[in-house]
Protein backbone atom coordinates (compact mmCIF):
# COMPACT_ATOMS: atom_id res chain seq x y z
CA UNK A 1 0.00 0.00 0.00
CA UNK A 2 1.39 3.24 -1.09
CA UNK A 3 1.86 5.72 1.78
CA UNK A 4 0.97 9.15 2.90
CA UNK A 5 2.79 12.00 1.39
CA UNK A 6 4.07 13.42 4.64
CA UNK A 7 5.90 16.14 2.70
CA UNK A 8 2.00 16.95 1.09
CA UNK A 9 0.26 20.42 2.38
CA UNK A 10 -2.79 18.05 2.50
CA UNK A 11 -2.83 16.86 6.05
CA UNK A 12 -2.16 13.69 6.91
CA UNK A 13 -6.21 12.62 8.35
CA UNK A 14 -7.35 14.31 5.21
CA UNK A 15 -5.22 12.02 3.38
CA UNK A 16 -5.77 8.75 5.43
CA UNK A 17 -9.47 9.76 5.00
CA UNK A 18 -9.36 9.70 1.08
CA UNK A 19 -7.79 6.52 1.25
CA UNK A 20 -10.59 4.79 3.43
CA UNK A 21 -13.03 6.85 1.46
CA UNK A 22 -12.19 5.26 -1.91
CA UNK A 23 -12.44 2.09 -0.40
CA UNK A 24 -15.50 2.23 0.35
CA UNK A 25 -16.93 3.72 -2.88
CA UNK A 26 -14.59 1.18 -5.17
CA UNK A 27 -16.72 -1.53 -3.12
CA UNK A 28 -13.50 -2.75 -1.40
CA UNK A 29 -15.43 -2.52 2.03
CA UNK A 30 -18.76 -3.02 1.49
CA UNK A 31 -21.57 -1.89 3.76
CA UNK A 32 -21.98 -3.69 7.02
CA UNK A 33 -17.77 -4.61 6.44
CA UNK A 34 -15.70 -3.98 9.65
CA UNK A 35 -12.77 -1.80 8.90
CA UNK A 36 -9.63 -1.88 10.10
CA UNK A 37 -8.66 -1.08 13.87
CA UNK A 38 -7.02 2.80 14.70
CA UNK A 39 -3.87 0.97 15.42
CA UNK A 40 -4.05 -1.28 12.48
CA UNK A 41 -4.11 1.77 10.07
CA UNK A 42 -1.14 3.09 12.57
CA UNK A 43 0.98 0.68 11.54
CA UNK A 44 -0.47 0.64 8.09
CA UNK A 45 0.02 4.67 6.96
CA UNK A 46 2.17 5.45 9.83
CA UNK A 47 0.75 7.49 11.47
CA UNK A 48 0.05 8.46 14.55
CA UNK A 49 -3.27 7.10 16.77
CA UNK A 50 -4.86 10.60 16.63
CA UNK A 51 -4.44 11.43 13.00
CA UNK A 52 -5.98 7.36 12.26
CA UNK A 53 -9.05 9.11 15.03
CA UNK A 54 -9.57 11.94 13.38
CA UNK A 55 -10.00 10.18 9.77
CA UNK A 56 -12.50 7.73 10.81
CA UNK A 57 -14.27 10.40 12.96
CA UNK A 58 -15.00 12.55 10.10
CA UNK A 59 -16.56 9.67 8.08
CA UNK A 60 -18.36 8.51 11.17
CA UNK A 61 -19.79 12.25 10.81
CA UNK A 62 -20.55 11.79 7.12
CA UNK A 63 -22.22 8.71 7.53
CA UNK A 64 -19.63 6.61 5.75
CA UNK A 65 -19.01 4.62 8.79
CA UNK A 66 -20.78 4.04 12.30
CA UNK A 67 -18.68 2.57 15.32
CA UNK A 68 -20.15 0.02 17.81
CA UNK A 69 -19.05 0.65 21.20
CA UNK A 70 -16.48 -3.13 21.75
CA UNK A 71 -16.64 -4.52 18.59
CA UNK A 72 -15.39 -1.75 15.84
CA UNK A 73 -16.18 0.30 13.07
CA UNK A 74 -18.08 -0.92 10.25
CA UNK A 75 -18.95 0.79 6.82
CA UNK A 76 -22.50 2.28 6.55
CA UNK A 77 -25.49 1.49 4.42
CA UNK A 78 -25.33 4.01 1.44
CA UNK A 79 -28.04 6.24 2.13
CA UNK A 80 -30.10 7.63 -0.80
CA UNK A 81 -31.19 11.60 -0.63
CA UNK A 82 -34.22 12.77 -2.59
């Protein structure tokens, strides 16, 4: 897997969030898929535990992904808007 451009002015969660992001809409992770752990994609990206927080925060907030309180984060049911 290719890693972050830490040299980029894009920072690093915005980056590690584009990654997760196209896996989910190239149907890598489908819905209901758990994703990998925050200290999985540490080791992964290399990066540190807050910048692997903040990425899957801001999809939780977008509704890409939801988080279940002891067993993980999964990948959300597309949602369709009118």
């Amino acid at each position: 897997m290719k890693p972050l451009d830490q040299a980029s002015v894009i920072p690093l969660y915005h980056q590690l969030k584009q990654r997760l992001s196209a896996k989910i809409q190239s149907g890598e992770w489908k819905p209901e898929d758990k994703i990998d752990s925050e200290n999985q994609l540490m080791e992964m990206f290399r990066v540190s535990r807050n910048t692997a927080k903040k990425a899957i925060e801001e999809l939780v907030q977008e509704g890409k992904l939801y988080r279940i309180q002891g067993k993980g984060t999964f990948v959300a049911k597309p949602r369709f808007e009118q």
